[in-house]
PDB file of N, CA and C in Angstrom:
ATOM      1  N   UNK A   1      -5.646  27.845 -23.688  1.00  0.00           N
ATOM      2  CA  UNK A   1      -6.028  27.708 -22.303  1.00  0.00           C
ATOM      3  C   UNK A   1      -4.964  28.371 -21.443  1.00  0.00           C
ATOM      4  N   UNK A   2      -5.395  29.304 -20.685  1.00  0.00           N
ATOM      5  CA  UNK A   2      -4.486  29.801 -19.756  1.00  0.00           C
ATOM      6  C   UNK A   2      -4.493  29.586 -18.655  1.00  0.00           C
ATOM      7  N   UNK A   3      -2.684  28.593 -18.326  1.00  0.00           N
ATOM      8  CA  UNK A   3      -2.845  27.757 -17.177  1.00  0.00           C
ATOM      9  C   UNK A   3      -2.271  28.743 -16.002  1.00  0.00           C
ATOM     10  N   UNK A   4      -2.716  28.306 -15.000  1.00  0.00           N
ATOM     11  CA  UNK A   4      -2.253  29.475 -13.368  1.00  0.00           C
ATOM     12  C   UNK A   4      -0.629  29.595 -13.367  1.00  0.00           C
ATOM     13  N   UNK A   5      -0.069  30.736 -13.292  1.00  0.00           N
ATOM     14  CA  UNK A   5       1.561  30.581 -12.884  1.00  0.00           C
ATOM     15  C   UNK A   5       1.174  30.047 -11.335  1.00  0.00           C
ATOM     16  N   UNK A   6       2.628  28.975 -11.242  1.00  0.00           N
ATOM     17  CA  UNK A   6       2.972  28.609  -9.689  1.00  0.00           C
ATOM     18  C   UNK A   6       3.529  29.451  -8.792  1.00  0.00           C
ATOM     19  N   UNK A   7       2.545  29.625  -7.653  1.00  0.00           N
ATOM     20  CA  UNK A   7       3.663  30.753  -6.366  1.00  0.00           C
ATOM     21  C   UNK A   7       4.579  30.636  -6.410  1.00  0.00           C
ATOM     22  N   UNK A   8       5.885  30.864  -5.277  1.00  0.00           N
ATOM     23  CA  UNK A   8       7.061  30.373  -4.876  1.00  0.00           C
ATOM     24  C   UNK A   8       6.502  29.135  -4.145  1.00  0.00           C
ATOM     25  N   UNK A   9       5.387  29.648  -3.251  1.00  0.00           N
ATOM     26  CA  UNK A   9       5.531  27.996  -2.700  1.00  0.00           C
ATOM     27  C   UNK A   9       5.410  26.511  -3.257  1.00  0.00           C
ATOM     28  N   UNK A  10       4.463  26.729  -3.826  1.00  0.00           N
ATOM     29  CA  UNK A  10       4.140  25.528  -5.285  1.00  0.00           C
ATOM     30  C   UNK A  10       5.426  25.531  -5.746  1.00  0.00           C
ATOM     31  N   UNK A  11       6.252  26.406  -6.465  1.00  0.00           N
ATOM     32  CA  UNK A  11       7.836  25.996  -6.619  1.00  0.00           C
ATOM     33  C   UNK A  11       8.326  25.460  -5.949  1.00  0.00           C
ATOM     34  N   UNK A  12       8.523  25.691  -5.074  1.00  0.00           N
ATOM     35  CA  UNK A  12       9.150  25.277  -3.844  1.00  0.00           C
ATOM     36  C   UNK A  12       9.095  23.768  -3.145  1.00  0.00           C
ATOM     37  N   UNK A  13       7.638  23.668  -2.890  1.00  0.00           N
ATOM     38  CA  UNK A  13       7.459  21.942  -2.896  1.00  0.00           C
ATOM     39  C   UNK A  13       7.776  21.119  -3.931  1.00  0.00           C
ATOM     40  N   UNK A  14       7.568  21.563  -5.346  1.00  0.00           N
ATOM     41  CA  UNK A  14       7.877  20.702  -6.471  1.00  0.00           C
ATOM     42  C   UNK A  14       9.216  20.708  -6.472  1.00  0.00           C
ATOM     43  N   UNK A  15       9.981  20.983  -6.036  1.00  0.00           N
ATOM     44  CA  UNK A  15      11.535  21.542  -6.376  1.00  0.00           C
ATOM     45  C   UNK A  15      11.917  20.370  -5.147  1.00  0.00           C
ATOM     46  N   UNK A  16      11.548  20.134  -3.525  1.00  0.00           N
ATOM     47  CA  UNK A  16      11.905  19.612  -3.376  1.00  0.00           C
ATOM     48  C   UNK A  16      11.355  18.218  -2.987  1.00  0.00           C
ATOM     49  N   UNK A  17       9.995  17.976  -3.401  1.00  0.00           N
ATOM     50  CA  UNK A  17       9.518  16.120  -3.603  1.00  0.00           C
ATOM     51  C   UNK A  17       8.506  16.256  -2.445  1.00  0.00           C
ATOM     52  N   UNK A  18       8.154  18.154  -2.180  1.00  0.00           N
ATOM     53  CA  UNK A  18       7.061  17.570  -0.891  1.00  0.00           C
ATOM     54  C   UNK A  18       6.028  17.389  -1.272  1.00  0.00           C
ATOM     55  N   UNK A  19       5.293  15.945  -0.001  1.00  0.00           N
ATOM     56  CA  UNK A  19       4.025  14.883   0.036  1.00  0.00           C
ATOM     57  C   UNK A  19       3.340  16.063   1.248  1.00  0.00           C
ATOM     58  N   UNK A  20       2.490  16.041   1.123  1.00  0.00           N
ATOM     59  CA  UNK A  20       1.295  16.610   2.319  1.00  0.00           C
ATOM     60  C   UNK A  20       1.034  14.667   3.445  1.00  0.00           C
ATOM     61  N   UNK A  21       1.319  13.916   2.257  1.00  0.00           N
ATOM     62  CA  UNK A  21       0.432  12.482   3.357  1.00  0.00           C
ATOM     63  C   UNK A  21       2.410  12.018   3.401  1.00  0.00           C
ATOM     64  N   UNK A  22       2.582  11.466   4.599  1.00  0.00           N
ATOM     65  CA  UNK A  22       3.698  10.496   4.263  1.00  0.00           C
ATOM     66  C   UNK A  22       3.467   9.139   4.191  1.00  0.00           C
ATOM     67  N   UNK A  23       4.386   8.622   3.441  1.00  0.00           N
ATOM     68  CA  UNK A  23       4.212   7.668   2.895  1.00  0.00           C
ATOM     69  C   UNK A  23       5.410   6.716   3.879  1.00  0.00           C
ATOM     70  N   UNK A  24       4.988   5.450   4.935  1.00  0.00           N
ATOM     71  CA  UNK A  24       5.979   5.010   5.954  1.00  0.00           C
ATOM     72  C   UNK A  24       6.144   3.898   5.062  1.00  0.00           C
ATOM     73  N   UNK A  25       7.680   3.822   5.104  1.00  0.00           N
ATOM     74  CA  UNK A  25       8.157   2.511   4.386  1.00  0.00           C
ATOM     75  C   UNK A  25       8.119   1.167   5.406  1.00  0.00           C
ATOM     76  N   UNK A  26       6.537   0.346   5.041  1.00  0.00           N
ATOM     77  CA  UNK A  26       6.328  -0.624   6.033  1.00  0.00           C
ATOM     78  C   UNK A  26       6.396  -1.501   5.310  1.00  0.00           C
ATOM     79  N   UNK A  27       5.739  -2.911   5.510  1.00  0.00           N
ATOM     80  CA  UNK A  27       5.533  -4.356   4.804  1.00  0.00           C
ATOM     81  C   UNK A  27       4.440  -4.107   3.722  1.00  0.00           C
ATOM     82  N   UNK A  28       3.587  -2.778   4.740  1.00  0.00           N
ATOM     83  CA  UNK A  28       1.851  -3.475   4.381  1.00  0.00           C
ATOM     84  C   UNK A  28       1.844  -2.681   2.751  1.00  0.00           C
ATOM     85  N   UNK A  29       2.624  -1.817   2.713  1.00  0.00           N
ATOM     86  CA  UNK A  29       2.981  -1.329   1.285  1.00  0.00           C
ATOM     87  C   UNK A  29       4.336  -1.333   0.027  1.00  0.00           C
ATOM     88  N   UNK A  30       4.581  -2.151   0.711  1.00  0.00           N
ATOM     89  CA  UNK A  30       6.090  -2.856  -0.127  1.00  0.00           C
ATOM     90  C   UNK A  30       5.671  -3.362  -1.646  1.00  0.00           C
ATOM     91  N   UNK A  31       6.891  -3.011  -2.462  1.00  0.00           N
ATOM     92  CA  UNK A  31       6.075  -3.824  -3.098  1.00  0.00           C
ATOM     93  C   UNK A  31       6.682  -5.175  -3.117  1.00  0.00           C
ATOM     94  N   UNK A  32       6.926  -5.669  -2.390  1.00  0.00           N
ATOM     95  CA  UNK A  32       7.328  -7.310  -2.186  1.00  0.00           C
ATOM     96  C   UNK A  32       6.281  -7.712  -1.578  1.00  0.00           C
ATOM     97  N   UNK A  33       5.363  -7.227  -0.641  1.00  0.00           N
ATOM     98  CA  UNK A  33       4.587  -7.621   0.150  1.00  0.00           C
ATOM     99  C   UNK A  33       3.769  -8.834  -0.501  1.00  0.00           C
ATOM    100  N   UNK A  34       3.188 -10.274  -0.105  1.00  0.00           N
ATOM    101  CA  UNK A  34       2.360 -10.957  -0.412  1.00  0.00           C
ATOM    102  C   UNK A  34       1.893 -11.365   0.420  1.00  0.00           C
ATOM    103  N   UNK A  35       0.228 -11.131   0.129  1.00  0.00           N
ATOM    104  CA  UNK A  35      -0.952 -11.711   1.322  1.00  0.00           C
ATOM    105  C   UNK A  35      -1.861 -12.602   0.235  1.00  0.00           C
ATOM    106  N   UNK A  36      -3.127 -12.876   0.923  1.00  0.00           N
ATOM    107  CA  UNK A  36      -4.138 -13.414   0.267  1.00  0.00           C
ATOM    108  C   UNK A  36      -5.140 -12.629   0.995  1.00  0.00           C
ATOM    109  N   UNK A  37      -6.108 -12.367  -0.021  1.00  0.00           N
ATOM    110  CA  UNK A  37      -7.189 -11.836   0.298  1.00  0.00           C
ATOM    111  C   UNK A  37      -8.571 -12.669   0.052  1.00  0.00           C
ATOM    112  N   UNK A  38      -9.387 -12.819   1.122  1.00  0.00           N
ATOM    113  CA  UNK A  38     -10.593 -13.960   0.706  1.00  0.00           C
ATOM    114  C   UNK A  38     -11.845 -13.051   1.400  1.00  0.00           C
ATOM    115  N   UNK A  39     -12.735 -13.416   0.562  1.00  0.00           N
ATOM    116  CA  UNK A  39     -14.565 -12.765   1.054  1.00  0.00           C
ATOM    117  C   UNK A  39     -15.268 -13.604   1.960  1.00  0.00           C
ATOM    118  N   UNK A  40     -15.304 -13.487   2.912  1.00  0.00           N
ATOM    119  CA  UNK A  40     -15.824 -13.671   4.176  1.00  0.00           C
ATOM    120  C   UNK A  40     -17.652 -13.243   4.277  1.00  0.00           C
ATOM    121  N   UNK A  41     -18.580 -14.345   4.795  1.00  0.00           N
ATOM    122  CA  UNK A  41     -19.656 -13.764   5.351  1.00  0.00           C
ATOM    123  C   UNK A  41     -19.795 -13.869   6.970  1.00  0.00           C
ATOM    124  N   UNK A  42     -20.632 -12.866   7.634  1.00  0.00           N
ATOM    125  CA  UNK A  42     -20.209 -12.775   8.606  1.00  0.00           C
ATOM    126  C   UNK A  42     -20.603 -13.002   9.475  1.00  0.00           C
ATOM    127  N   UNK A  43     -21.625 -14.198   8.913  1.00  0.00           N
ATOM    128  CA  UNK A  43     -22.512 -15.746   9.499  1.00  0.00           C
ATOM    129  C   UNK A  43     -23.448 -16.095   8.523  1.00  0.00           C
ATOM    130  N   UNK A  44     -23.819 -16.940   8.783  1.00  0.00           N
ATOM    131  CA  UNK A  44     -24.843 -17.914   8.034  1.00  0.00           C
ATOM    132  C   UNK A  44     -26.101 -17.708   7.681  1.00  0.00           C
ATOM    133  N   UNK A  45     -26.256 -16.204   8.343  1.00  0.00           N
ATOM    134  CA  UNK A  45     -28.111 -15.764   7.941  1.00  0.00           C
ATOM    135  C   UNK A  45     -28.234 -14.401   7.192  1.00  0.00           C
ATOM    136  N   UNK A  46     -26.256 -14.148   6.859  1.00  0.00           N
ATOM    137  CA  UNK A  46     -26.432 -12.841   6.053  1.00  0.00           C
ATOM    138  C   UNK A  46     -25.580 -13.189   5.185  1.00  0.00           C
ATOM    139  N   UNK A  47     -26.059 -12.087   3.789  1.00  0.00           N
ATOM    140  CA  UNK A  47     -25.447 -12.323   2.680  1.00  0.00           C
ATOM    141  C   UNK A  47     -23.986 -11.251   2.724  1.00  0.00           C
ATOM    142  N   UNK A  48     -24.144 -10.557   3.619  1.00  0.00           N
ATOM    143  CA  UNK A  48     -22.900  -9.373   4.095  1.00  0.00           C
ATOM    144  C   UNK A  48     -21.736 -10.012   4.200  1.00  0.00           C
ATOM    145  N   UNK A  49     -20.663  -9.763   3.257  1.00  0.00           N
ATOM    146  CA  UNK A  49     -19.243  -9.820   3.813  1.00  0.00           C
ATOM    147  C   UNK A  49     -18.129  -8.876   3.916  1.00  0.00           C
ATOM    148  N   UNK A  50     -16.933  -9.404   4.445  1.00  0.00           N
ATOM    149  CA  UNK A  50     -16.093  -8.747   4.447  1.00  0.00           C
ATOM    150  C   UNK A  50     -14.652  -9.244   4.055  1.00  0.00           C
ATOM    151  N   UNK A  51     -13.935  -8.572   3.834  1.00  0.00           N
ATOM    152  CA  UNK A  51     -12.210  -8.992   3.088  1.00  0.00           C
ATOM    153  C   UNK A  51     -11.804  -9.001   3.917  1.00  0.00           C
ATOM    154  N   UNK A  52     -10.904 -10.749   4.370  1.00  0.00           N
ATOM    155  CA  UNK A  52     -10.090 -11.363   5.313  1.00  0.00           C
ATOM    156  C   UNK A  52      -8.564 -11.295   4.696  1.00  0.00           C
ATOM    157  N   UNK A  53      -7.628 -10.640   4.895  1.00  0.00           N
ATOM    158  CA  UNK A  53      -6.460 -10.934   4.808  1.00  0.00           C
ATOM    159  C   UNK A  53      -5.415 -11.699   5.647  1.00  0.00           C
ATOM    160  N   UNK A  54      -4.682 -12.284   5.108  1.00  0.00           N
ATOM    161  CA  UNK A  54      -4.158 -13.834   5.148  1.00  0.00           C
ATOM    162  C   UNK A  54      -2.659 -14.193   4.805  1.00  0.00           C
ATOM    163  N   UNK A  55      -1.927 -15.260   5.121  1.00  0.00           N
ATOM    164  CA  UNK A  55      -0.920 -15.357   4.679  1.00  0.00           C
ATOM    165  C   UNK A  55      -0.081 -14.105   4.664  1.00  0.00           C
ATOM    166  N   UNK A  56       0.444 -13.489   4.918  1.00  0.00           N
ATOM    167  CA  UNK A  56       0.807 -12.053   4.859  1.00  0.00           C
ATOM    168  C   UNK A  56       2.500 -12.569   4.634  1.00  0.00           C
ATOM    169  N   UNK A  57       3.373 -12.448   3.744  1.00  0.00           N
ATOM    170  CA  UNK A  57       4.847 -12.955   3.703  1.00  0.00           C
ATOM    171  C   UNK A  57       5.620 -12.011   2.675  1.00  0.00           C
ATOM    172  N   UNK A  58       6.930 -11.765   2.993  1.00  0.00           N
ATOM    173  CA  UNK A  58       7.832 -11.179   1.999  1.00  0.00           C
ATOM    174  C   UNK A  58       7.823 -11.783   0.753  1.00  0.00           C
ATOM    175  N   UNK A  59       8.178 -11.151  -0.180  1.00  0.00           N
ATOM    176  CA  UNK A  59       8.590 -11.687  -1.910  1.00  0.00           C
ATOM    177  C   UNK A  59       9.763 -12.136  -1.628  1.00  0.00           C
ATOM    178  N   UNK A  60      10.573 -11.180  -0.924  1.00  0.00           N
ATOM    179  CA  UNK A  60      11.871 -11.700  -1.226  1.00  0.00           C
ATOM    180  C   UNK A  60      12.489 -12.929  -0.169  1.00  0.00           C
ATOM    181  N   UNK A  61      12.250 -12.887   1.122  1.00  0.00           N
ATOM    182  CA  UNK A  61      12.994 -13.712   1.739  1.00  0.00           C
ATOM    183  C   UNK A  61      11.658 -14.772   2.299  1.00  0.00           C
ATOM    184  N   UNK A  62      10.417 -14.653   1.668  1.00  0.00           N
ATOM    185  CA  UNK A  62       9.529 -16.038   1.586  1.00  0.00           C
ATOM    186  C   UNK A  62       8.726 -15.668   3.348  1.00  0.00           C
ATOM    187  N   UNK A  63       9.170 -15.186   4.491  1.00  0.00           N
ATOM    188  CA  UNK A  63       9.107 -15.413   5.534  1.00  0.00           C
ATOM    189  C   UNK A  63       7.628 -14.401   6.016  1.00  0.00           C
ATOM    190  N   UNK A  64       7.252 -15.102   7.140  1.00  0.00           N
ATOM    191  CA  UNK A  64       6.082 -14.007   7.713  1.00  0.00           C
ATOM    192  C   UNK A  64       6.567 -12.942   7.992  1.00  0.00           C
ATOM    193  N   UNK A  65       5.240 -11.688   7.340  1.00  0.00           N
ATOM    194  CA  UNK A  65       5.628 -10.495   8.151  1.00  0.00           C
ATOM    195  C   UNK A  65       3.959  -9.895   9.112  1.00  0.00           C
ATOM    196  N   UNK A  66       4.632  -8.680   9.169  1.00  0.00           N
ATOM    197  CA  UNK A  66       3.570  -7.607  10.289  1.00  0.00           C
ATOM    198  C   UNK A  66       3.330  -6.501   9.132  1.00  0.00           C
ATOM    199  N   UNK A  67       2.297  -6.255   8.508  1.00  0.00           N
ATOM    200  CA  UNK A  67       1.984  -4.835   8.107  1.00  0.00           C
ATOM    201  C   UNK A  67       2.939  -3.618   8.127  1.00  0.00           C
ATOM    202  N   UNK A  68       3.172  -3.808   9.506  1.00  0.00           N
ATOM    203  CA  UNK A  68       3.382  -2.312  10.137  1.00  0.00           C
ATOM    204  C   UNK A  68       5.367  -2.538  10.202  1.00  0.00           C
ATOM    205  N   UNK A  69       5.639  -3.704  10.232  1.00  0.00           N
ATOM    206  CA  UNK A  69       7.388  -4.552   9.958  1.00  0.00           C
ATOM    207  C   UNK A  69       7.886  -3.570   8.825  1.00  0.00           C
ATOM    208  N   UNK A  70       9.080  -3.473   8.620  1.00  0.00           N
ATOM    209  CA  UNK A  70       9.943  -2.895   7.550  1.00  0.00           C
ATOM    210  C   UNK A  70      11.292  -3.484   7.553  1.00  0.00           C
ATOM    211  N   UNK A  71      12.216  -3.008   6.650  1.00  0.00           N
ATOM    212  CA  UNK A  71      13.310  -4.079   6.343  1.00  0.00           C
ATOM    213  C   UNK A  71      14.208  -3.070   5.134  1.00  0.00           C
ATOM    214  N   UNK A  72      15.363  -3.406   5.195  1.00  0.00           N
ATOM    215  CA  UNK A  72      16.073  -2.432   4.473  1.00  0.00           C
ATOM    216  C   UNK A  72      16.192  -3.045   2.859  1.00  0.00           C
ATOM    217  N   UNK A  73      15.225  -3.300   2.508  1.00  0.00           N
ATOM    218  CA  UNK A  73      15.228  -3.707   0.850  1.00  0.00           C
ATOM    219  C   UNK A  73      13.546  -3.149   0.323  1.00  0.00           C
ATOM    220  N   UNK A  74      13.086  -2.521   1.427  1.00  0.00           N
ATOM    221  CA  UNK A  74      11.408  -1.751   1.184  1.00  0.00           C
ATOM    222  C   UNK A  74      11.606  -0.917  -0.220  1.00  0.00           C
ATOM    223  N   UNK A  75      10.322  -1.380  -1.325  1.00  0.00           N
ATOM    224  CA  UNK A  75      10.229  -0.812  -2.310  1.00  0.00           C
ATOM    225  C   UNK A  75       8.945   0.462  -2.240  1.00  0.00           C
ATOM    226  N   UNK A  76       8.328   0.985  -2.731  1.00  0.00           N
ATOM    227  CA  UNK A  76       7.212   1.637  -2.930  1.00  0.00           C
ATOM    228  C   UNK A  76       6.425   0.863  -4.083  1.00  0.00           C
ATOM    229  N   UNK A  77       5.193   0.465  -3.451  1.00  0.00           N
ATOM    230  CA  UNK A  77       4.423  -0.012  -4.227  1.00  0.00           C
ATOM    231  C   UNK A  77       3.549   0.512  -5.654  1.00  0.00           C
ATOM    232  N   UNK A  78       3.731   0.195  -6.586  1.00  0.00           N
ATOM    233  CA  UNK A  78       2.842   1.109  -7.747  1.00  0.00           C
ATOM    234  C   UNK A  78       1.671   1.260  -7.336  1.00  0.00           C
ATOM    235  N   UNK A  79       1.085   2.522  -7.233  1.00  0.00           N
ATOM    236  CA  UNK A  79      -0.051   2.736  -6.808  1.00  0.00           C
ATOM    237  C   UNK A  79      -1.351   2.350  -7.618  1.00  0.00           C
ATOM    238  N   UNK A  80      -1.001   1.597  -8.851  1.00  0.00           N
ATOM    239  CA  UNK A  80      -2.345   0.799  -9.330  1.00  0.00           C
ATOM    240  C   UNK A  80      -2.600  -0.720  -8.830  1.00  0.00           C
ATOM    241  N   UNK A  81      -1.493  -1.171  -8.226  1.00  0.00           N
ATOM    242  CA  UNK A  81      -1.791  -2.260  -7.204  1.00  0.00           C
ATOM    243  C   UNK A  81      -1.815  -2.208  -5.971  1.00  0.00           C
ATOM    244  N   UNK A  82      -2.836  -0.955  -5.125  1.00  0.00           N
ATOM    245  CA  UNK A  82      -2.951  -0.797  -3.664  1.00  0.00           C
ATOM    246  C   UNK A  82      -4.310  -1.106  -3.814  1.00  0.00           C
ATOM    247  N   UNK A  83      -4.843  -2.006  -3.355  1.00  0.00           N
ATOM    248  CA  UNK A  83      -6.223  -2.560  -2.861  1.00  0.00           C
ATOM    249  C   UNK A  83      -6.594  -4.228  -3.594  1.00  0.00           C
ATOM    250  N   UNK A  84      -5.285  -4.797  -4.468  1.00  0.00           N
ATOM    251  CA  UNK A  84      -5.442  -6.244  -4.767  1.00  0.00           C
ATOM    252  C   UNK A  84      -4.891  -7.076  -4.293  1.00  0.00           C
ATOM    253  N   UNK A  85      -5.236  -8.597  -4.175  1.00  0.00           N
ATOM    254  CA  UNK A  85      -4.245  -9.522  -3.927  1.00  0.00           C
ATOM    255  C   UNK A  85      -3.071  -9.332  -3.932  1.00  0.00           C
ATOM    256  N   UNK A  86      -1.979  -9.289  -3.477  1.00  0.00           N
ATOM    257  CA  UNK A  86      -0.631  -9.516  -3.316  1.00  0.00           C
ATOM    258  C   UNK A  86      -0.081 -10.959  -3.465  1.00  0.00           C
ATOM    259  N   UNK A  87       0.056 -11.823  -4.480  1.00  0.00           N
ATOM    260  CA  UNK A  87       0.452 -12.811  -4.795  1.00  0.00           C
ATOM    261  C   UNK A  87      -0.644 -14.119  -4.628  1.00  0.00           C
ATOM    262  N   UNK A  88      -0.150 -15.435  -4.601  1.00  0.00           N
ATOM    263  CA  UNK A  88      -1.099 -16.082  -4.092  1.00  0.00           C
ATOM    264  C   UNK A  88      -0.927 -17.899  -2.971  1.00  0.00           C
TER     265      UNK A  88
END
């Protein structure tokens, strides 16, 4: 199989760690972050719901946070746990 040589630019980004999306070191993607997530209907005459998030608190220092909050111990979350519960 003959794979494509990389431009300079493709070198160039790989060489130095560039993201096209940035990634902001907040709460809502820490990986300390712990919420609860619960299924919600969105009254009594439909079977339709939606995901309520809840409890929203640090791993490490136990305390409420803000999503959008940061703190100088922010990890990057493994990206096979972005869309589950965060603790319970």
């Amino acid at each position: 199989m003959n794979a494509k040589p990389m431009s300079r630019q493709e070198i160039a980004k790989t060489a130095q760690g560039y993201t096209p999306k940035a990634i902001a070191p907040v709460c809502g993607n820490c990986a300390h972050f712990r919420s609860k997530l619960e299924k919600m209907r969105y009254s009594q005459w439909t079977e339709q719901t939606y995901t309520k998030e809840s409890e929203m608190r640090c791993g490490i220092g136990g305390f409420k946070v803000g999503k959008s909050a940061t703190c100088d111990r922010w990890e990057k979350r493994p990206a096979s746990s972005i869309g589950e519960s965060h603790g319970d």
